[in-house]
N, C-alpha and C. Protein backbone atom coordinates (compact mmCIF):
# COMPACT_ATOMS: atom_id res chain seq x y z
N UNK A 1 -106.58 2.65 31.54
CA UNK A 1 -105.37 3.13 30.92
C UNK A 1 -105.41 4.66 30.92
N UNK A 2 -104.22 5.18 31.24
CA UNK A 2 -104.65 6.36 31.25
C UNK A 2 -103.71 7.29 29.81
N UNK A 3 -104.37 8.65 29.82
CA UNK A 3 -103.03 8.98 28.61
C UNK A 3 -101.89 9.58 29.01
N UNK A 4 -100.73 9.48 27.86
CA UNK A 4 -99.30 10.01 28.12
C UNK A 4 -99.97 11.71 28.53
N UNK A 5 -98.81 11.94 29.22
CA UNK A 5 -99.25 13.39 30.16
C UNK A 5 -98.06 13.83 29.10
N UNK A 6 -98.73 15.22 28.37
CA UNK A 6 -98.35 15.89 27.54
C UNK A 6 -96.97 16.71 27.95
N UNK A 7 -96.03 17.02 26.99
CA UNK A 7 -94.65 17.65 27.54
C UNK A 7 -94.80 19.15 27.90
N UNK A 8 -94.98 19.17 28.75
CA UNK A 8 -94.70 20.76 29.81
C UNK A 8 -94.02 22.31 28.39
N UNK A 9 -95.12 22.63 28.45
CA UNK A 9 -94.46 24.09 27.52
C UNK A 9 -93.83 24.63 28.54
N UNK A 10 -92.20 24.51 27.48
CA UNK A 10 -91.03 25.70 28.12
C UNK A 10 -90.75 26.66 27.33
N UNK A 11 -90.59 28.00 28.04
CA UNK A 11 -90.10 28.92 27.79
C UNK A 11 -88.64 29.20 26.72
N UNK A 12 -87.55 28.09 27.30
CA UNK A 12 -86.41 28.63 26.42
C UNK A 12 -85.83 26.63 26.58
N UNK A 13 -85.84 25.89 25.71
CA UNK A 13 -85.01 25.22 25.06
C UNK A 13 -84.95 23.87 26.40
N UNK A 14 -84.90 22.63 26.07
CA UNK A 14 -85.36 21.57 26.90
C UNK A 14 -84.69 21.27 28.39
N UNK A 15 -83.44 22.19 28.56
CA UNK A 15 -83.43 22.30 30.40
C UNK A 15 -83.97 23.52 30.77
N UNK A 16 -85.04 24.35 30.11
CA UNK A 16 -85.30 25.19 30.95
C UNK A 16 -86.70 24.49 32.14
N UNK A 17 -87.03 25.79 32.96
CA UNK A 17 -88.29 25.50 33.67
C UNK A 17 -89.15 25.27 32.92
N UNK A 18 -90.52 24.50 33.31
CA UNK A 18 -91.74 24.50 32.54
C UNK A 18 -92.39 26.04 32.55
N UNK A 19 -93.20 26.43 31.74
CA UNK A 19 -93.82 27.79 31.53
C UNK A 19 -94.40 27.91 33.33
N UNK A 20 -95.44 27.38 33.54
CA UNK A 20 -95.87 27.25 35.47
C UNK A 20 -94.89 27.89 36.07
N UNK A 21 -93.63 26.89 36.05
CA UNK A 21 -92.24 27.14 37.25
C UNK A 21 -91.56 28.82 36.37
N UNK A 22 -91.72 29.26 35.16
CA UNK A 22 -90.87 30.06 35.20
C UNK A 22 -91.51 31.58 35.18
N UNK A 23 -93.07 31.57 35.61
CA UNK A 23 -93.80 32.27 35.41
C UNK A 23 -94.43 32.39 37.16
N UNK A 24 -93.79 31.91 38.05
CA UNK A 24 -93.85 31.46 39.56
C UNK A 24 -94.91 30.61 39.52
N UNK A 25 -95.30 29.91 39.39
CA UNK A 25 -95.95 28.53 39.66
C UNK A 25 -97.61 29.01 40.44
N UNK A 26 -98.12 28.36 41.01
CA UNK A 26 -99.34 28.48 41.89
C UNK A 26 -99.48 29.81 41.85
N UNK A 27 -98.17 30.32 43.00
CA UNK A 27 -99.04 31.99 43.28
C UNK A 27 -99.43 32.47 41.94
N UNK A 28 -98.49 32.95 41.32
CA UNK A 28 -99.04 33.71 39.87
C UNK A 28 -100.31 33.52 39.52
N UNK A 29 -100.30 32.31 38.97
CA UNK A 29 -101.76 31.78 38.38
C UNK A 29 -103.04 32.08 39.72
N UNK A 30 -102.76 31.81 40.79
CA UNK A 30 -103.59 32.14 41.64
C UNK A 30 -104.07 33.44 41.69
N UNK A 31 -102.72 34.56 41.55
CA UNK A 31 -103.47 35.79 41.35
C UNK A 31 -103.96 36.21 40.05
N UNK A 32 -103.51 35.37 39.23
CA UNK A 32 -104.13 35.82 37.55
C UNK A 32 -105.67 35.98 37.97
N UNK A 33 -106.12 34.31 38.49
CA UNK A 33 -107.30 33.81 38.35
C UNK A 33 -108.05 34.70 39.63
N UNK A 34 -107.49 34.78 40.56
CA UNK A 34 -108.09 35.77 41.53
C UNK A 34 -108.49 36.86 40.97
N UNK A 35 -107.28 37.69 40.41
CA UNK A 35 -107.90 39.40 39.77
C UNK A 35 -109.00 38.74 38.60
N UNK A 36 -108.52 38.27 38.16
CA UNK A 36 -109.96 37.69 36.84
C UNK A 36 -111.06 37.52 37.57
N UNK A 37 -111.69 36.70 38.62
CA UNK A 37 -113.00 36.76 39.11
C UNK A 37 -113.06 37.89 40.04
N UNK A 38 -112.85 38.51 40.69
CA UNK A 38 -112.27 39.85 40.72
C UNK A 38 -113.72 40.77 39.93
N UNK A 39 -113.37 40.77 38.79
CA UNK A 39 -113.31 41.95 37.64
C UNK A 39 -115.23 41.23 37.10
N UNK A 40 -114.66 39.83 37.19
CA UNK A 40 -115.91 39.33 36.69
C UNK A 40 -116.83 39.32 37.82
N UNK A 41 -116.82 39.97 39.06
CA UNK A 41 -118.42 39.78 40.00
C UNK A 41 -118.59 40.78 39.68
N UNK A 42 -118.33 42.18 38.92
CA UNK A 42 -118.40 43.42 38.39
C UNK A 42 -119.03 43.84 37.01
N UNK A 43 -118.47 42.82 36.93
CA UNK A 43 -118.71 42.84 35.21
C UNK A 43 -120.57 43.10 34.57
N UNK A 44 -120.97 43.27 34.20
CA UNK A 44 -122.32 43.78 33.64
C UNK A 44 -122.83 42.57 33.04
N UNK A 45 -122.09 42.01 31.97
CA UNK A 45 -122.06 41.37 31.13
C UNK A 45 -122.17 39.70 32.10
N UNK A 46 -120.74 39.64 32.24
CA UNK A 46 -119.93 38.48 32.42
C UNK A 46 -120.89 38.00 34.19
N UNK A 47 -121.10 39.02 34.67
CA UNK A 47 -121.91 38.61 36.46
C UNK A 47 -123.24 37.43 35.99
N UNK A 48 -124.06 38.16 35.25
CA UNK A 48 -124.91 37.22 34.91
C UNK A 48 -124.73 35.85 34.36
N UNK A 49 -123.68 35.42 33.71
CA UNK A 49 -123.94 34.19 33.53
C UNK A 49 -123.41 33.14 34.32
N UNK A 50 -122.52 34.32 35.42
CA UNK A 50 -122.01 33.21 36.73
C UNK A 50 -123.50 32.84 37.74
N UNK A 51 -124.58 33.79 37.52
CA UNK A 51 -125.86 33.71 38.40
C UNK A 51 -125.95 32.38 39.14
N UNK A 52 -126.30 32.75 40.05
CA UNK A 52 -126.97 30.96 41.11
C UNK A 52 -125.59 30.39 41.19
N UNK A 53 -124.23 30.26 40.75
CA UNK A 53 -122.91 29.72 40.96
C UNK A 53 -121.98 30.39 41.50
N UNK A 54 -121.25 29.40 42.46
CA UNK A 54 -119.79 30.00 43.01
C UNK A 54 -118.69 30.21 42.52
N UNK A 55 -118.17 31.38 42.78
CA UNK A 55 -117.05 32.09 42.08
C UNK A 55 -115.69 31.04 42.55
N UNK A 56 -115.79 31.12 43.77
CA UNK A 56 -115.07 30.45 44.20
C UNK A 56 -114.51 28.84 43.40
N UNK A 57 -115.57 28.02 42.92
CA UNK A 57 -115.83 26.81 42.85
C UNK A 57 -115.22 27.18 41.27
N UNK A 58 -115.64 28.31 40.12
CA UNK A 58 -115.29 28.62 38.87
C UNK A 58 -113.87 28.56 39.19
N UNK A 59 -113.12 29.52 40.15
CA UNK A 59 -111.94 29.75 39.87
C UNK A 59 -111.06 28.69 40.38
N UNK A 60 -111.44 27.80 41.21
CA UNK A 60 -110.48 26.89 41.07
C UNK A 60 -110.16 25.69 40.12
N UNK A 61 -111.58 25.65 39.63
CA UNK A 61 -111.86 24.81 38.49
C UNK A 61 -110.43 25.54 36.91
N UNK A 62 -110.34 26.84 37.05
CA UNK A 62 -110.04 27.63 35.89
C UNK A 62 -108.48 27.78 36.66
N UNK A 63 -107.98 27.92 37.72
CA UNK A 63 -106.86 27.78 38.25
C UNK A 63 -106.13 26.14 37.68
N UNK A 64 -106.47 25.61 37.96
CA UNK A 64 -106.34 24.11 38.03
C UNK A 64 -106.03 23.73 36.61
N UNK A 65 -107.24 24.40 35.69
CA UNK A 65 -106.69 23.92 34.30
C UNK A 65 -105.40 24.84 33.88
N UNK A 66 -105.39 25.78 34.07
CA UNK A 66 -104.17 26.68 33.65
C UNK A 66 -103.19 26.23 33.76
N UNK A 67 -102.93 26.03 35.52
CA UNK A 67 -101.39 25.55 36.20
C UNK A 67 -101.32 24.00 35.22
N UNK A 68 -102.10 23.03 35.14
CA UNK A 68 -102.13 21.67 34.42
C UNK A 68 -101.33 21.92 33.09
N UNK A 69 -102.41 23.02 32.16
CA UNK A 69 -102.23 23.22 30.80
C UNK A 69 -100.59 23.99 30.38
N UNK A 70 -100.11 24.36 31.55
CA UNK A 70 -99.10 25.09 31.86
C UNK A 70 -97.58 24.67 32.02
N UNK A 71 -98.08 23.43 32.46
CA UNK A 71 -97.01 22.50 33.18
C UNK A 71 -96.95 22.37 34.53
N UNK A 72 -97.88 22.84 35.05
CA UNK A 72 -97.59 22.07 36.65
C UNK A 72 -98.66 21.02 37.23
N UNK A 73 -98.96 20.97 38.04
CA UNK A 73 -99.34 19.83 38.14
C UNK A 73 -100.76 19.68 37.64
N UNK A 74 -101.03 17.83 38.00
CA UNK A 74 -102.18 17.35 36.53
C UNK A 74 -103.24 17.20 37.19
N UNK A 75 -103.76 17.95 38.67
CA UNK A 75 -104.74 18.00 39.53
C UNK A 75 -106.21 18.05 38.96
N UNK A 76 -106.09 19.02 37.61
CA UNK A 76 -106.84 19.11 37.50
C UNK A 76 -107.65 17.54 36.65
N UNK A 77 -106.65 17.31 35.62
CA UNK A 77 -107.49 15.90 35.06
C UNK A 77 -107.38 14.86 35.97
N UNK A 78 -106.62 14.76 36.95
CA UNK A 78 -106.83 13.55 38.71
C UNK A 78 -108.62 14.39 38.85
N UNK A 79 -109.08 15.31 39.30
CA UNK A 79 -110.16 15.77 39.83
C UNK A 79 -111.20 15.68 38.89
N UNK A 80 -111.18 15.93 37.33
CA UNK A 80 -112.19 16.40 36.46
C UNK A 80 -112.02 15.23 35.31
N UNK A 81 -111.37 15.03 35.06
CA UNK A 81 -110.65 14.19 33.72
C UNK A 81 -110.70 15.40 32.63
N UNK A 82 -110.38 14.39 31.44
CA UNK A 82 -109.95 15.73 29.86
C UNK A 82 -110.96 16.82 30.57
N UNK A 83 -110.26 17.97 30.00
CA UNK A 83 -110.66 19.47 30.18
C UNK A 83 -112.12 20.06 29.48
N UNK A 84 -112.18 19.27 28.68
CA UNK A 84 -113.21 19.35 27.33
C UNK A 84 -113.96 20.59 27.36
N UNK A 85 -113.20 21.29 27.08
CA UNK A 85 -113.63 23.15 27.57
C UNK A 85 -114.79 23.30 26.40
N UNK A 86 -115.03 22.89 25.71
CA UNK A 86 -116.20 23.16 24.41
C UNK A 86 -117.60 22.64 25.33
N UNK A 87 -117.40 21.16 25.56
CA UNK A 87 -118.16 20.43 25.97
C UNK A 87 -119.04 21.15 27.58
N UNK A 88 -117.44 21.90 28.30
CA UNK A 88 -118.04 22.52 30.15
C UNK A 88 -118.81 23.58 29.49
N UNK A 89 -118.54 24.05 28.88
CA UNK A 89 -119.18 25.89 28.32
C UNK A 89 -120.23 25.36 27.72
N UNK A 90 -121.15 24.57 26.91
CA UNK A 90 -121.83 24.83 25.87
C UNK A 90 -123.21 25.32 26.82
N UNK A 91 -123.46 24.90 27.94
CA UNK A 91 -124.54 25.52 28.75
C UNK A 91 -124.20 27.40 28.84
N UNK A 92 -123.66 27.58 28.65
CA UNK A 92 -123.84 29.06 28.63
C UNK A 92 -123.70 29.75 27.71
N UNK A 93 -124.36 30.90 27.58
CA UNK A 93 -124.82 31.85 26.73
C UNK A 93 -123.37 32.60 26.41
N UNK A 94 -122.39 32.32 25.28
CA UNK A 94 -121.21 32.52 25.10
C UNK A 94 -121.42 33.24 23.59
N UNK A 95 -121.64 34.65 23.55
CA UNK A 95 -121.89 35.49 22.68
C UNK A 95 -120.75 36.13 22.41
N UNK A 96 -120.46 37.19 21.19
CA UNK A 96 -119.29 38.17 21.37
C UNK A 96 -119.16 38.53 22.00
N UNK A 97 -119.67 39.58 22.81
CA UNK A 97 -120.15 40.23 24.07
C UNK A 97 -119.16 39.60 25.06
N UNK A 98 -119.74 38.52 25.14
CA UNK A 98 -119.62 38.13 26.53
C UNK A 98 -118.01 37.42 26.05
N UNK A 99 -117.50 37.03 24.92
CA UNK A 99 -116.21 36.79 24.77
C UNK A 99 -115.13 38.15 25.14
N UNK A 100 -115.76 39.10 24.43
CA UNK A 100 -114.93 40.50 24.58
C UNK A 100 -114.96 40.67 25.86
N UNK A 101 -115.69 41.02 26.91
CA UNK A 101 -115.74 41.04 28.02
C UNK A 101 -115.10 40.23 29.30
N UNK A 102 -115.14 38.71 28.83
CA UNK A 102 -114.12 37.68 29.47
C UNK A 102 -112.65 38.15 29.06
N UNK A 103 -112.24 38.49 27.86
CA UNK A 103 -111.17 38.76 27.41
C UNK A 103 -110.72 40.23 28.03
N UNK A 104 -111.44 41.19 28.36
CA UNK A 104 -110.81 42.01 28.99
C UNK A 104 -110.57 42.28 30.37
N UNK A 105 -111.54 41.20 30.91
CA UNK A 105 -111.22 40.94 32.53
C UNK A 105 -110.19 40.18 32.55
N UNK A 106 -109.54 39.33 31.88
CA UNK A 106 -108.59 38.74 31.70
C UNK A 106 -107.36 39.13 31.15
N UNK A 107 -107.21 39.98 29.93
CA UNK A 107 -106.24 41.32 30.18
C UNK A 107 -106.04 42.00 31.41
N UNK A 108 -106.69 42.69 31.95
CA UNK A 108 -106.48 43.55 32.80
C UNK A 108 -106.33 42.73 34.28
N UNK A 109 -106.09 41.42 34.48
CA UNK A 109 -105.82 40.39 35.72
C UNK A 109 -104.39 40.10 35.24
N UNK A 110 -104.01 39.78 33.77
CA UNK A 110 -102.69 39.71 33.53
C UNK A 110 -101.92 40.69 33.41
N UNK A 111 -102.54 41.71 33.13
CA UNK A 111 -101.89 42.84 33.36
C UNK A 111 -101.39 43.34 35.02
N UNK A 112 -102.48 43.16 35.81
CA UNK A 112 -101.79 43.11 37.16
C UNK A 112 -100.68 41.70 37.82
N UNK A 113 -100.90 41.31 36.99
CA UNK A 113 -99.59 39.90 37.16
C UNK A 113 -98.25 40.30 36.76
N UNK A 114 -98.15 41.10 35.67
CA UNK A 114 -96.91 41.66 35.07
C UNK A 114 -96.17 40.67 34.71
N UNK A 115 -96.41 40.16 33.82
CA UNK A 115 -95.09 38.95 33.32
C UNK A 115 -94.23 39.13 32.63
N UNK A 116 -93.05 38.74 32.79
CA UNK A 116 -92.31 39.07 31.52
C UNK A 116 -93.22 39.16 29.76
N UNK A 117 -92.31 40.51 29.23
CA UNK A 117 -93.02 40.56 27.69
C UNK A 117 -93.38 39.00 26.95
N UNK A 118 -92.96 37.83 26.61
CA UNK A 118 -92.61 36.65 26.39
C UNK A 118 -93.47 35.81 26.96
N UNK A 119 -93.39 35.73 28.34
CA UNK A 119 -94.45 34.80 28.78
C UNK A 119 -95.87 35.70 28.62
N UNK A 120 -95.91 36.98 29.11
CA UNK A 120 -97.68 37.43 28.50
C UNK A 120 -97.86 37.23 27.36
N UNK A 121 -96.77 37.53 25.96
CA UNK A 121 -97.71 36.92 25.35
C UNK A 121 -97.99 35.66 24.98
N UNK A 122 -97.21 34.94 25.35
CA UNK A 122 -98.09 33.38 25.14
C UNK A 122 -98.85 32.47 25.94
N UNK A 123 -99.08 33.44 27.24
CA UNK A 123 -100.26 33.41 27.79
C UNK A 123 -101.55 34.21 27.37
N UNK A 124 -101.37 35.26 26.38
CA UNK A 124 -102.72 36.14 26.25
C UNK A 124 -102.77 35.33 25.08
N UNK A 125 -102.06 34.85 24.14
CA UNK A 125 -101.71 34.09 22.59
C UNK A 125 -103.13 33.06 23.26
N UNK A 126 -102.86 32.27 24.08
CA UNK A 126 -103.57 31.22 24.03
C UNK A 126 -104.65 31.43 24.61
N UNK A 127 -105.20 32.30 25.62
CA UNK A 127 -106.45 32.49 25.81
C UNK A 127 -107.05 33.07 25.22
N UNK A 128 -106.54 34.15 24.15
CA UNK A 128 -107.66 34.87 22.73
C UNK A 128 -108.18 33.53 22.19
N UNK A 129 -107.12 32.64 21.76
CA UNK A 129 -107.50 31.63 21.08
C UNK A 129 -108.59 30.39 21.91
N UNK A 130 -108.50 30.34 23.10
CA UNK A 130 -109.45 29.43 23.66
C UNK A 130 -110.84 30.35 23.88
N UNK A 131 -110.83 31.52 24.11
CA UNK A 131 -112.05 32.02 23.83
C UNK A 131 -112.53 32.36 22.67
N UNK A 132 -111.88 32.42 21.88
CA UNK A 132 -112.82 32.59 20.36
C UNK A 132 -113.39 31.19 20.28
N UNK A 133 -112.35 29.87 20.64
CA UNK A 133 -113.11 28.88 20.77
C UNK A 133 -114.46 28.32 21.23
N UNK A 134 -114.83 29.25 22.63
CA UNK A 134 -115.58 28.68 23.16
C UNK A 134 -117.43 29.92 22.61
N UNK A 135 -117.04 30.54 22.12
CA UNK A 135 -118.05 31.35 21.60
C UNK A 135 -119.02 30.06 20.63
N UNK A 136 -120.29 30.29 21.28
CA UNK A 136 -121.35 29.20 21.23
C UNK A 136 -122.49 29.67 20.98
N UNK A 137 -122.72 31.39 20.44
CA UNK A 137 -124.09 31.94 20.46
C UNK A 137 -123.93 32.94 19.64
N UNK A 138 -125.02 33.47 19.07
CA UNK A 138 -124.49 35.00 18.01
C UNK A 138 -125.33 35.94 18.96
């Protein structure tokens, strides 16, 4: 059995686009997640705990949940099942540090995305909040 597939966050009122489609769909998110690993093979902090793993293999994994969590398509739970982002992270060393640091490679990737005022922030709204989540270390 599988579960009801959750209703698509829209932007403005129930015929609009889903957030994905009105924020350009794939590409966008593709370059969010592109400039984000990007920033993170650089990073001081954030390089090391990708060590011995592919960037490549992270970002589509992190593409996939976005566009899903987004409203477009559900590739990612067809490929992975539930997202259980507490459960994928707890192997890594997820300190302040290394939250502040994810969070500003991730600013500065949405910042080169340029989204409307509206959709950044309830795209930056929800990733402050999934990374304070996933902080797992002092």
């Amino acid at each position: 059995m599988t579960s009801p597939r959750p209703q698509p966050i829209r932007l403005d009122g129930a015929d609009a686009p889903t957030f994905f489609d009105a924020v350009g769909g794939h590409e966008t998110f593709e370059a969010l997640v592109s400039g984000f690993y990007a920033r993170v093979a650089r990073d001081p902090v954030l390089a090391p705990i990708y060590e011995g793993r592919e960037y490549a293999e992270a970002a589509q994994r992190l593409q996939l949940f976005l566009e899903q969590y987004w409203g477009g398509p559900r590739t990612y739970s067809e490929l992975r099942g539930h997202p259980r982002l507490r459960a994928r992270h707890v192997e890594f060393h997820i300190d302040r540090r290394a939250h502040d640091a994810w969070l500003n490679a991730m600013r500065a990737a949405l910042d080169d995305v340029a989204l409307a005022p509206e959709a950044d922030r309830m795209l930056w709204d929800y990733l402050v909040t999934a990374a304070d989540m996933l902080i797992n270390a002092e």
